[in-house]
PDB file of N, CA and C in Angstrom:
ATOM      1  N   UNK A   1     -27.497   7.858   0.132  1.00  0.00           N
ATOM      2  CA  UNK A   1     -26.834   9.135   0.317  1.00  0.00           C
ATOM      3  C   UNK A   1     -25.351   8.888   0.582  1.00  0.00           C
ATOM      4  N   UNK A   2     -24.984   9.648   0.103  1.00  0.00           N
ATOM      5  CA  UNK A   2     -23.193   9.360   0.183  1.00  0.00           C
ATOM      6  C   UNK A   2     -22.645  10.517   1.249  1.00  0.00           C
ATOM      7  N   UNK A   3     -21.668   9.066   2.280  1.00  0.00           N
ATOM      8  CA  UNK A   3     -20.752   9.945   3.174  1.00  0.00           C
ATOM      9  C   UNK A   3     -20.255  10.910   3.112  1.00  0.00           C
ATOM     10  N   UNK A   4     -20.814  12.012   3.765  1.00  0.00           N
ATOM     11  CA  UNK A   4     -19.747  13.621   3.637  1.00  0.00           C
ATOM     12  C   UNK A   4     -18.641  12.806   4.800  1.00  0.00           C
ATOM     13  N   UNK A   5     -17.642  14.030   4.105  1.00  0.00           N
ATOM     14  CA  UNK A   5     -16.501  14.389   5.280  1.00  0.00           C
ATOM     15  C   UNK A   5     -15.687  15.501   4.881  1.00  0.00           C
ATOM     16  N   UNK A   6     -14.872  15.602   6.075  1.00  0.00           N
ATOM     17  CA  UNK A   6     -14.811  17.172   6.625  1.00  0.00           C
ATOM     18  C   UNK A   6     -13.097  17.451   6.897  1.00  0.00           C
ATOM     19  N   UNK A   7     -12.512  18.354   6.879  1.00  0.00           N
ATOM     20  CA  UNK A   7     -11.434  18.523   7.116  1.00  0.00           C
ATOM     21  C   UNK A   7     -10.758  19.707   8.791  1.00  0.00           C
ATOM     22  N   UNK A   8     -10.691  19.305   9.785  1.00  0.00           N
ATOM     23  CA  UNK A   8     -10.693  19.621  10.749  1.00  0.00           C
ATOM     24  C   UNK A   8     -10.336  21.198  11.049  1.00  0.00           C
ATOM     25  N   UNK A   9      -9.443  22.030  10.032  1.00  0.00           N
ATOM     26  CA  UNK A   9      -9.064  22.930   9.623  1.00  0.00           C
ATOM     27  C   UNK A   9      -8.259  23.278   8.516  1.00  0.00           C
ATOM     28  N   UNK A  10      -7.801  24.251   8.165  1.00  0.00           N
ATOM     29  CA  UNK A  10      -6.950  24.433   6.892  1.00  0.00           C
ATOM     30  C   UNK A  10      -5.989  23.967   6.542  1.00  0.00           C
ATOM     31  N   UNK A  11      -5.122  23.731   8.034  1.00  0.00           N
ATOM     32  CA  UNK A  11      -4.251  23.031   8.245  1.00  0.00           C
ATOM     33  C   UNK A  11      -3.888  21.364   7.772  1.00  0.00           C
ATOM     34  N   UNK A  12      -5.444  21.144   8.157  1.00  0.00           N
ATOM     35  CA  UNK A  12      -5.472  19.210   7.743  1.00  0.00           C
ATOM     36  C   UNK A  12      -5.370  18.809   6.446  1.00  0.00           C
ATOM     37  N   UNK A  13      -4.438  17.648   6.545  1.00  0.00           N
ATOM     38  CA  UNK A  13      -4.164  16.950   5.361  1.00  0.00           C
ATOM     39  C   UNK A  13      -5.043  15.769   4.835  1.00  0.00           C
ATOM     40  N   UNK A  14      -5.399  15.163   5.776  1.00  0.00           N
ATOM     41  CA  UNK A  14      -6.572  14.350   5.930  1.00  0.00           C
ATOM     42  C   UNK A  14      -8.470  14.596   6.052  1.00  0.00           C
ATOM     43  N   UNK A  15      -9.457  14.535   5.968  1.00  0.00           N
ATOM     44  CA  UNK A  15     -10.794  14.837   5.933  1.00  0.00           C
ATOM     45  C   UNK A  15     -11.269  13.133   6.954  1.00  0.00           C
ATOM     46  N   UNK A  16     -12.391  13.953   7.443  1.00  0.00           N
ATOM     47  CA  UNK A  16     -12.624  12.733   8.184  1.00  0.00           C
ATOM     48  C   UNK A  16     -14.337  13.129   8.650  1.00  0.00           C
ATOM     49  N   UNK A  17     -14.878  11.193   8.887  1.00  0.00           N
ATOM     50  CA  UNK A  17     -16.739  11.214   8.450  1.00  0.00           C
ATOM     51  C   UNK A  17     -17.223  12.225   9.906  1.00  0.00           C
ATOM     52  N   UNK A  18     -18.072  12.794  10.008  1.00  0.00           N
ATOM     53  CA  UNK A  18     -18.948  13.077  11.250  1.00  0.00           C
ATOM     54  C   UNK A  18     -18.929  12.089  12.173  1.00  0.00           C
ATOM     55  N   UNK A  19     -19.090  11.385  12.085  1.00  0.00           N
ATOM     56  CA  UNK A  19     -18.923  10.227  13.191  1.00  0.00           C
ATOM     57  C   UNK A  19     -17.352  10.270  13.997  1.00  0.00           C
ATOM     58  N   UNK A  20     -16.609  10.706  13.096  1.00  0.00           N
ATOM     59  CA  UNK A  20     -14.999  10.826  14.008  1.00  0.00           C
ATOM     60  C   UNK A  20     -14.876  12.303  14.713  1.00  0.00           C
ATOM     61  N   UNK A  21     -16.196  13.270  14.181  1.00  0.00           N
ATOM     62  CA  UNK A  21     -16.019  14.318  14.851  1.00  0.00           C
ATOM     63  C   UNK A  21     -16.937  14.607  16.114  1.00  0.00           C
ATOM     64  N   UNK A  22     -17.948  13.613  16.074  1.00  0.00           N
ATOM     65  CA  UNK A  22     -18.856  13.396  17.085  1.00  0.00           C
ATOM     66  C   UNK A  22     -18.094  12.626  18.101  1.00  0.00           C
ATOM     67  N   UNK A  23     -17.349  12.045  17.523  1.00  0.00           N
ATOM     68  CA  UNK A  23     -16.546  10.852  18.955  1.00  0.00           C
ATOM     69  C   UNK A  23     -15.490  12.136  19.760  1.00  0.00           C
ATOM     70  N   UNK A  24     -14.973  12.598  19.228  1.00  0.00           N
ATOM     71  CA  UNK A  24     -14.074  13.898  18.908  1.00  0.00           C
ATOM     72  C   UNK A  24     -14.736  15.171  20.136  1.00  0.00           C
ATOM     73  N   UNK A  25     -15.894  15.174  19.847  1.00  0.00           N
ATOM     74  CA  UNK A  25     -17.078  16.424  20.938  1.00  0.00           C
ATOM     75  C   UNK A  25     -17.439  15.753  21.920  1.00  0.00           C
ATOM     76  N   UNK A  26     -17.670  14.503  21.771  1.00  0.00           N
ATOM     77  CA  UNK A  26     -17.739  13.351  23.314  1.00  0.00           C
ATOM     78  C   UNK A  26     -17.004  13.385  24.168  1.00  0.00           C
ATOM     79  N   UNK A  27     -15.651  13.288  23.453  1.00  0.00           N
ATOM     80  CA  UNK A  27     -14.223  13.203  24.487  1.00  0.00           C
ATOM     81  C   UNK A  27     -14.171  14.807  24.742  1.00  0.00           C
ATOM     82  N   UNK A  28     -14.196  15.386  24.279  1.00  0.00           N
ATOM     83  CA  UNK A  28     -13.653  17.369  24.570  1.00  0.00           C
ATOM     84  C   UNK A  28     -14.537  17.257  24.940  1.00  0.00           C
ATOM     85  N   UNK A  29     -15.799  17.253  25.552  1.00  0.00           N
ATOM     86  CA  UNK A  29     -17.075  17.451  26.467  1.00  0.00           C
ATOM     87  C   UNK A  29     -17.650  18.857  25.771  1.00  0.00           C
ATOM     88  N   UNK A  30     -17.339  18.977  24.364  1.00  0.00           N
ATOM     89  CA  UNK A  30     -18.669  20.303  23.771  1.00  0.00           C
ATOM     90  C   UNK A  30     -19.382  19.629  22.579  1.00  0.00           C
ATOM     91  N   UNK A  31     -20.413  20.642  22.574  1.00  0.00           N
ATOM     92  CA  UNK A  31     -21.274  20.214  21.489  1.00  0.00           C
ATOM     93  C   UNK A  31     -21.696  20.565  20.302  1.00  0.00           C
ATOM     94  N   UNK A  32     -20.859  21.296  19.900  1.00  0.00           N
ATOM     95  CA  UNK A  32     -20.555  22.133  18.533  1.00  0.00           C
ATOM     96  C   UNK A  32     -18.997  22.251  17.516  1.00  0.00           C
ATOM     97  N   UNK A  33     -18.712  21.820  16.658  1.00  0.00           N
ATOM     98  CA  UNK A  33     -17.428  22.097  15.902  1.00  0.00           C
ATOM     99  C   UNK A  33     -18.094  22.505  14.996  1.00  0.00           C
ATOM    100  N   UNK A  34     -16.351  23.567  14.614  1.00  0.00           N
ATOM    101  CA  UNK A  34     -16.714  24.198  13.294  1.00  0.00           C
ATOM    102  C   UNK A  34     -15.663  23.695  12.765  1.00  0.00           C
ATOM    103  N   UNK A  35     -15.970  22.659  11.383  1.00  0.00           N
ATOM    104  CA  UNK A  35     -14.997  22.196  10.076  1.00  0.00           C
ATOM    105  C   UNK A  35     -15.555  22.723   8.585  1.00  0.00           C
ATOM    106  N   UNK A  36     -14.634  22.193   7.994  1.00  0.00           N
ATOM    107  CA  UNK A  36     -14.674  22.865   6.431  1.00  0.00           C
ATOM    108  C   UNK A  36     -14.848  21.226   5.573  1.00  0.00           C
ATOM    109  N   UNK A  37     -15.917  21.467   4.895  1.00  0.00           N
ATOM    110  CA  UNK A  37     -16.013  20.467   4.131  1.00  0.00           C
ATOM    111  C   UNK A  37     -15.189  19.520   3.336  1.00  0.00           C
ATOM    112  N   UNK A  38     -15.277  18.372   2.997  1.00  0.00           N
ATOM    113  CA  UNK A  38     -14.216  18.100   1.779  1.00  0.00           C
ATOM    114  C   UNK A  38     -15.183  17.743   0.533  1.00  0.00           C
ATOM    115  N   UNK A  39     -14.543  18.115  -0.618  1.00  0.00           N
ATOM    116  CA  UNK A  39     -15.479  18.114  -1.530  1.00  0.00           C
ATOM    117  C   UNK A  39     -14.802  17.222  -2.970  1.00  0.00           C
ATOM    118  N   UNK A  40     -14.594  16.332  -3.235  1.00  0.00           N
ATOM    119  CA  UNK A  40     -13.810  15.293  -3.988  1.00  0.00           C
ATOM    120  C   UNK A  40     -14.089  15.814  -5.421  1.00  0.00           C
ATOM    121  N   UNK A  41     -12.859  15.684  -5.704  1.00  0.00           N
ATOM    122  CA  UNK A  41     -12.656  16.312  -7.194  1.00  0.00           C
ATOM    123  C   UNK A  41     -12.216  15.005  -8.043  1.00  0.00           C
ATOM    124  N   UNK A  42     -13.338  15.020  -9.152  1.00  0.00           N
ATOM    125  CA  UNK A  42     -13.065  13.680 -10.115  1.00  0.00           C
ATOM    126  C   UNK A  42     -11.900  13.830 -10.278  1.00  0.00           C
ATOM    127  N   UNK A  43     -11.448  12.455 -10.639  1.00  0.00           N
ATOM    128  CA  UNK A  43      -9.711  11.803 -11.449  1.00  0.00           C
ATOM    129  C   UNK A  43      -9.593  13.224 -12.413  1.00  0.00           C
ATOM    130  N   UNK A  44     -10.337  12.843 -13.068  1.00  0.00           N
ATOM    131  CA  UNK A  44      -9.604  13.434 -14.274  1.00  0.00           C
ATOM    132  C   UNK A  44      -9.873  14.973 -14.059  1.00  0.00           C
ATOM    133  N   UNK A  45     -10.018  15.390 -13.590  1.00  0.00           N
ATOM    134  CA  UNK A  45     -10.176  17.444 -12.866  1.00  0.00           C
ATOM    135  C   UNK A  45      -8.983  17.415 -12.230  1.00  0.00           C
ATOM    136  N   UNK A  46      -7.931  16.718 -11.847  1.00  0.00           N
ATOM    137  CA  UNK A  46      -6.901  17.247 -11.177  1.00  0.00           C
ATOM    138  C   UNK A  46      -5.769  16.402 -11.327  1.00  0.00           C
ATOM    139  N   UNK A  47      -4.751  17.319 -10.694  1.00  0.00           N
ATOM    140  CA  UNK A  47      -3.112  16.897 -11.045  1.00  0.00           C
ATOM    141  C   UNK A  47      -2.599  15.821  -9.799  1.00  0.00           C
ATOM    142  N   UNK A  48      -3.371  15.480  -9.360  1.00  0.00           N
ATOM    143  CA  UNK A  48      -3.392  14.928  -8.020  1.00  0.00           C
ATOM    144  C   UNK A  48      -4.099  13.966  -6.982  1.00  0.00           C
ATOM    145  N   UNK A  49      -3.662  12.531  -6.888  1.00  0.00           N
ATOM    146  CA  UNK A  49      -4.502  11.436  -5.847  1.00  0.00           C
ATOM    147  C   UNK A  49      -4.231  11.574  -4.950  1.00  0.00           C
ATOM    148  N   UNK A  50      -5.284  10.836  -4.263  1.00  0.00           N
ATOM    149  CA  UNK A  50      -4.499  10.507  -2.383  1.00  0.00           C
ATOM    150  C   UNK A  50      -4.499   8.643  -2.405  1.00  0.00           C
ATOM    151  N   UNK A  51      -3.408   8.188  -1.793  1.00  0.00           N
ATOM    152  CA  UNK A  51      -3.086   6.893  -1.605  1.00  0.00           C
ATOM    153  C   UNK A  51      -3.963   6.576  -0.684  1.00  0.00           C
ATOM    154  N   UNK A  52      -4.495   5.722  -0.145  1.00  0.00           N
ATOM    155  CA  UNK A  52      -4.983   4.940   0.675  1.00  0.00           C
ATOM    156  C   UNK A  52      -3.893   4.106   1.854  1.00  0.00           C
ATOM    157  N   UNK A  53      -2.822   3.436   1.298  1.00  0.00           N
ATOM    158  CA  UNK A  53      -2.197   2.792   1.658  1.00  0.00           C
ATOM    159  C   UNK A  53      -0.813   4.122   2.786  1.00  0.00           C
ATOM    160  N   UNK A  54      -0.606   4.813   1.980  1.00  0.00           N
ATOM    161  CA  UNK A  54       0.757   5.953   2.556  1.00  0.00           C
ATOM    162  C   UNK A  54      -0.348   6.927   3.084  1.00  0.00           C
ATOM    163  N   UNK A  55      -1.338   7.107   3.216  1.00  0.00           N
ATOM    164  CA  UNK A  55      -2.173   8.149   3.044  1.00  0.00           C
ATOM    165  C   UNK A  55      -1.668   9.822   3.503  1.00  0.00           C
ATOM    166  N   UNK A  56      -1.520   9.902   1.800  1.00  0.00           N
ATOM    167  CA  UNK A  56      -0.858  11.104   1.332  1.00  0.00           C
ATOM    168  C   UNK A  56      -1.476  11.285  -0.062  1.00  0.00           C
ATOM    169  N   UNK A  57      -1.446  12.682  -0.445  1.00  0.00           N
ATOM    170  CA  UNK A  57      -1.207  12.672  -1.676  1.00  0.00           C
ATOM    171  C   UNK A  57      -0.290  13.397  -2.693  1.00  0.00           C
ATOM    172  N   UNK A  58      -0.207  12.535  -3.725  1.00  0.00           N
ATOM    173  CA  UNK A  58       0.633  12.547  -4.278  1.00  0.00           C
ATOM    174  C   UNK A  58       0.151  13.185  -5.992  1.00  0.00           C
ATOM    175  N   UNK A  59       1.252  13.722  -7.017  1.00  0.00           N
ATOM    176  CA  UNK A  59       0.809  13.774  -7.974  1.00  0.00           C
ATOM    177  C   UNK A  59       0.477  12.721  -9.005  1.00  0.00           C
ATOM    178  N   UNK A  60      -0.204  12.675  -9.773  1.00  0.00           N
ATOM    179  CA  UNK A  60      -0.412  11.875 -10.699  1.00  0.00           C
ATOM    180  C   UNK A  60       0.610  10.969 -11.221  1.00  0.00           C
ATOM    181  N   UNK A  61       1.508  11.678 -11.384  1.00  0.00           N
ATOM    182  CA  UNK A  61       2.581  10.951 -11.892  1.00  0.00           C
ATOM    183  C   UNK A  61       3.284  10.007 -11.401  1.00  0.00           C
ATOM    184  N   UNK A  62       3.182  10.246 -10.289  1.00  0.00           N
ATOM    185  CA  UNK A  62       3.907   8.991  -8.986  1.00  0.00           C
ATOM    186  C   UNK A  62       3.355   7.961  -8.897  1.00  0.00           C
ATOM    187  N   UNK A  63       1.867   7.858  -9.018  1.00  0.00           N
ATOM    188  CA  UNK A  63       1.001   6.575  -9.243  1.00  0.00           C
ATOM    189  C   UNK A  63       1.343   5.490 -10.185  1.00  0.00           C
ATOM    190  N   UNK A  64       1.205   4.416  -9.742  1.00  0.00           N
ATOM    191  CA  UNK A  64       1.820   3.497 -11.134  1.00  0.00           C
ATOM    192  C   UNK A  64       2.909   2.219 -10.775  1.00  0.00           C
ATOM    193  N   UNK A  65       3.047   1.775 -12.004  1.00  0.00           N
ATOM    194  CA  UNK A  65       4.060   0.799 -11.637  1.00  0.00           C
ATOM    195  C   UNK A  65       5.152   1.148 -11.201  1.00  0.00           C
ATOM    196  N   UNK A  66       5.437   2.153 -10.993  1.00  0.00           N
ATOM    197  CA  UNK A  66       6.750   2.176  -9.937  1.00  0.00           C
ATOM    198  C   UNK A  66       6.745   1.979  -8.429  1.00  0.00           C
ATOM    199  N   UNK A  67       5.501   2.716  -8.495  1.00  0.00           N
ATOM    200  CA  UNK A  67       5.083   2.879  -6.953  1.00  0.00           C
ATOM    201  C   UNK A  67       5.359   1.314  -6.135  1.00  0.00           C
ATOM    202  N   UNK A  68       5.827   1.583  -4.783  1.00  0.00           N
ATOM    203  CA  UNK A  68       5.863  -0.406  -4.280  1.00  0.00           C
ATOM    204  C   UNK A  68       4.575  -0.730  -3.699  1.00  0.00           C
ATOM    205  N   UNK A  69       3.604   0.463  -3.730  1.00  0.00           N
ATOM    206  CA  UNK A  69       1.914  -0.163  -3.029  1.00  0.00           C
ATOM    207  C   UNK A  69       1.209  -0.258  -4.109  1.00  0.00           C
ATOM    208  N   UNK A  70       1.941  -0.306  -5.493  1.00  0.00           N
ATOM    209  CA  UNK A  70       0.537  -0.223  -6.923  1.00  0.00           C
ATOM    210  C   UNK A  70      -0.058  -1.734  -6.911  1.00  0.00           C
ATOM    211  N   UNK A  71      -1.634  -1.631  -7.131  1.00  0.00           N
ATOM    212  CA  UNK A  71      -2.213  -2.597  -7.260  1.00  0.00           C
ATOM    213  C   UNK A  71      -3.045  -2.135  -8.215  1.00  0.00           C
ATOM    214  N   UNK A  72      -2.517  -3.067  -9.321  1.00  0.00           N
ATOM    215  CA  UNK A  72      -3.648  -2.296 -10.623  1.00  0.00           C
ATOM    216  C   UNK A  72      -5.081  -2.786 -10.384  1.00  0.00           C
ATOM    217  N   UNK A  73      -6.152  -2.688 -10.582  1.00  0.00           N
ATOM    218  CA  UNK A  73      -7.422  -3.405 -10.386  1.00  0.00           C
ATOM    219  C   UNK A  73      -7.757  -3.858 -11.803  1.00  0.00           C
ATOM    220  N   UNK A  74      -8.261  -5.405 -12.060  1.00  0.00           N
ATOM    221  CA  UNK A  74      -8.192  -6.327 -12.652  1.00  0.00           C
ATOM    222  C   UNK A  74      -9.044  -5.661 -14.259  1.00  0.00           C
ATOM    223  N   UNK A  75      -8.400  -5.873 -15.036  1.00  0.00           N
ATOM    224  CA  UNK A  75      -8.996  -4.645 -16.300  1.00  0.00           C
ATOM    225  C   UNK A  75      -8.306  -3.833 -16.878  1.00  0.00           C
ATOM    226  N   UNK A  76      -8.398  -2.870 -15.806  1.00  0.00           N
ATOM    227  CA  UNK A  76      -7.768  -1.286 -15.809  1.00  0.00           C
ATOM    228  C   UNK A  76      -6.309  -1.133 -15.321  1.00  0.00           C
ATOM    229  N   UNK A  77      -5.379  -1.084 -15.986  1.00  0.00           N
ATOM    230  CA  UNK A  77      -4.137  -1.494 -15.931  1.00  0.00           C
ATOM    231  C   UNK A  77      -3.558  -0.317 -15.207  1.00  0.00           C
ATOM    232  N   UNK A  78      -4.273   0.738 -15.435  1.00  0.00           N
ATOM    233  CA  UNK A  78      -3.808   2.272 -14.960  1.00  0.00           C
ATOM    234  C   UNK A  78      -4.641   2.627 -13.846  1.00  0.00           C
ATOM    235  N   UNK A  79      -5.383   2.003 -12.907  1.00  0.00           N
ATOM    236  CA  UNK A  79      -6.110   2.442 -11.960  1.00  0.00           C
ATOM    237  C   UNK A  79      -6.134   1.513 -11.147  1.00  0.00           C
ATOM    238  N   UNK A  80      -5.376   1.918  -9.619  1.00  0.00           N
ATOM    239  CA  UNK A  80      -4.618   1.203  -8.574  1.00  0.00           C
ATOM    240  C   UNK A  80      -6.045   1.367  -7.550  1.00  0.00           C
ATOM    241  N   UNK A  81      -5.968  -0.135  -6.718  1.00  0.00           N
ATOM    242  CA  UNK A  81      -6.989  -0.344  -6.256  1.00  0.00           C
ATOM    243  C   UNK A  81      -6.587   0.682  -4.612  1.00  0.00           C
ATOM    244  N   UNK A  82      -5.872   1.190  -4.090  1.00  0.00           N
ATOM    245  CA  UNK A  82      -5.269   1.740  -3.316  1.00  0.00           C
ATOM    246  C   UNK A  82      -5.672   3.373  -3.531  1.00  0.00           C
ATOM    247  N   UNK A  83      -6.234   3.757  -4.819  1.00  0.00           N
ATOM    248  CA  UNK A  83      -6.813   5.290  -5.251  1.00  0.00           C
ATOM    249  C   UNK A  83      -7.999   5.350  -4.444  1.00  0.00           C
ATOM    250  N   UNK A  84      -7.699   6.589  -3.682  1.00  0.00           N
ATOM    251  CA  UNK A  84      -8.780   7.641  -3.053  1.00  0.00           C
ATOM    252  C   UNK A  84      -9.029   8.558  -3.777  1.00  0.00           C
ATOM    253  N   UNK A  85     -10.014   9.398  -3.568  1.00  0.00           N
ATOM    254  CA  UNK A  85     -10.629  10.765  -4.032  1.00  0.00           C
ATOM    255  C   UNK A  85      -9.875  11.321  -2.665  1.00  0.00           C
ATOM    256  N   UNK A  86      -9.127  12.384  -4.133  1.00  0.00           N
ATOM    257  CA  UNK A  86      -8.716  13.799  -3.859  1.00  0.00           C
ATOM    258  C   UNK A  86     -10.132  14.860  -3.363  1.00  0.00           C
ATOM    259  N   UNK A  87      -9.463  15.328  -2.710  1.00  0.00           N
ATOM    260  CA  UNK A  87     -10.505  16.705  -2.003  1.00  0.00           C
ATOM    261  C   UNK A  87      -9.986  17.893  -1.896  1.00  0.00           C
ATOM    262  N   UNK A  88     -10.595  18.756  -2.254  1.00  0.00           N
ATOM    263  CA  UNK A  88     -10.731  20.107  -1.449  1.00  0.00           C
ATOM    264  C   UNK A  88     -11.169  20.757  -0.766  1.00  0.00           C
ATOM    265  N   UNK A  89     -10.797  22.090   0.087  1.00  0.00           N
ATOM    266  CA  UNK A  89     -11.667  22.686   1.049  1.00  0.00           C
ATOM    267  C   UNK A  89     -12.857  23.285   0.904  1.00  0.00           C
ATOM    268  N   UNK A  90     -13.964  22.574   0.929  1.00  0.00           N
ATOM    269  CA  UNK A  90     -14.882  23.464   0.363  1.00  0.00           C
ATOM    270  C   UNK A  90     -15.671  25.011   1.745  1.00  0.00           C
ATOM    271  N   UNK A  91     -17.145  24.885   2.363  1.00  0.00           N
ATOM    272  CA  UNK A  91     -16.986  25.998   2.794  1.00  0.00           C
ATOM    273  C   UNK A  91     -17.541  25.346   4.530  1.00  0.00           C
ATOM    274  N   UNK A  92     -16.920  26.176   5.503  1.00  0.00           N
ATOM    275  CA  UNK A  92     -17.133  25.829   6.643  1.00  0.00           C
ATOM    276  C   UNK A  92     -18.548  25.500   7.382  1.00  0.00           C
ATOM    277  N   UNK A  93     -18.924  24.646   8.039  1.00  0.00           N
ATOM    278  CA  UNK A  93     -19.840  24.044   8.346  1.00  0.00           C
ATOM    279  C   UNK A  93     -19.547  23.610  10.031  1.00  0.00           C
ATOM    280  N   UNK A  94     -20.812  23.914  10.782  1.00  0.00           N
ATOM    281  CA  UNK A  94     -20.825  23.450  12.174  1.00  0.00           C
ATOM    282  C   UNK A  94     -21.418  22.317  12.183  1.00  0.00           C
ATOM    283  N   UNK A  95     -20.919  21.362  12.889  1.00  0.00           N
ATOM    284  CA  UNK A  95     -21.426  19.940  13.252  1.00  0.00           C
ATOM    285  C   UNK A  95     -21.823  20.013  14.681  1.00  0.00           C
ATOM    286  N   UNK A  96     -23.265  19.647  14.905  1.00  0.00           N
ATOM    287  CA  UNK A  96     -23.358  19.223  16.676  1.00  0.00           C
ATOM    288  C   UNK A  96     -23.935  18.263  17.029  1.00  0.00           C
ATOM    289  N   UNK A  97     -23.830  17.746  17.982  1.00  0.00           N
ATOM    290  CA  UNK A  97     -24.043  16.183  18.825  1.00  0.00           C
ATOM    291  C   UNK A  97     -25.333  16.183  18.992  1.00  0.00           C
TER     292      UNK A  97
END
């Protein structure tokens, strides 16, 4: 089964596993959050990666040999070993401890 993760609110730029939101309800002493899913949109469905390394994302176009963190992966001359899946917000969900 493959890791969900979640984006803390609308606001967040980042998504992050249940396990960082359970550590998260440990320390705040409750036992319920409400986050919004992230839902990864294949390469090729969008105008847009997230770096691994800057972790940001960026458009497509920025990726590449210009970039100073590109690491092509051995083969694939156009696909940097540093590529994350892009996400979107998908629909809100309660997590509890």
């Amino acid at each position: 089964m493959k890791k969900k993760f979640y984006f803390e609110d609308e606001d967040s730029e980042n998504a992050h596993s249940e396990e960082f939101f359970q550590e998260q309800m440990k320390s705040e002493g409750i036992t319920e959050i409400t986050v919004i899913e992230a839902l990864p949109v294949p390469f090729y469905k969008t105008d847009f990666i997230y770096c691994k390394i800057s972790d940001t994302c960026y458009e497509k176009t920025v990726c590449g040999n210009k970039c100073e963190d590109y690491d092509p992966t051995k083969g694939v001359r156009s696909k940097c070993r540093n590529l994350g899946n892009y996400c979107e917000f998908g629909e809100e969900v309660i997590l509890k401890l």
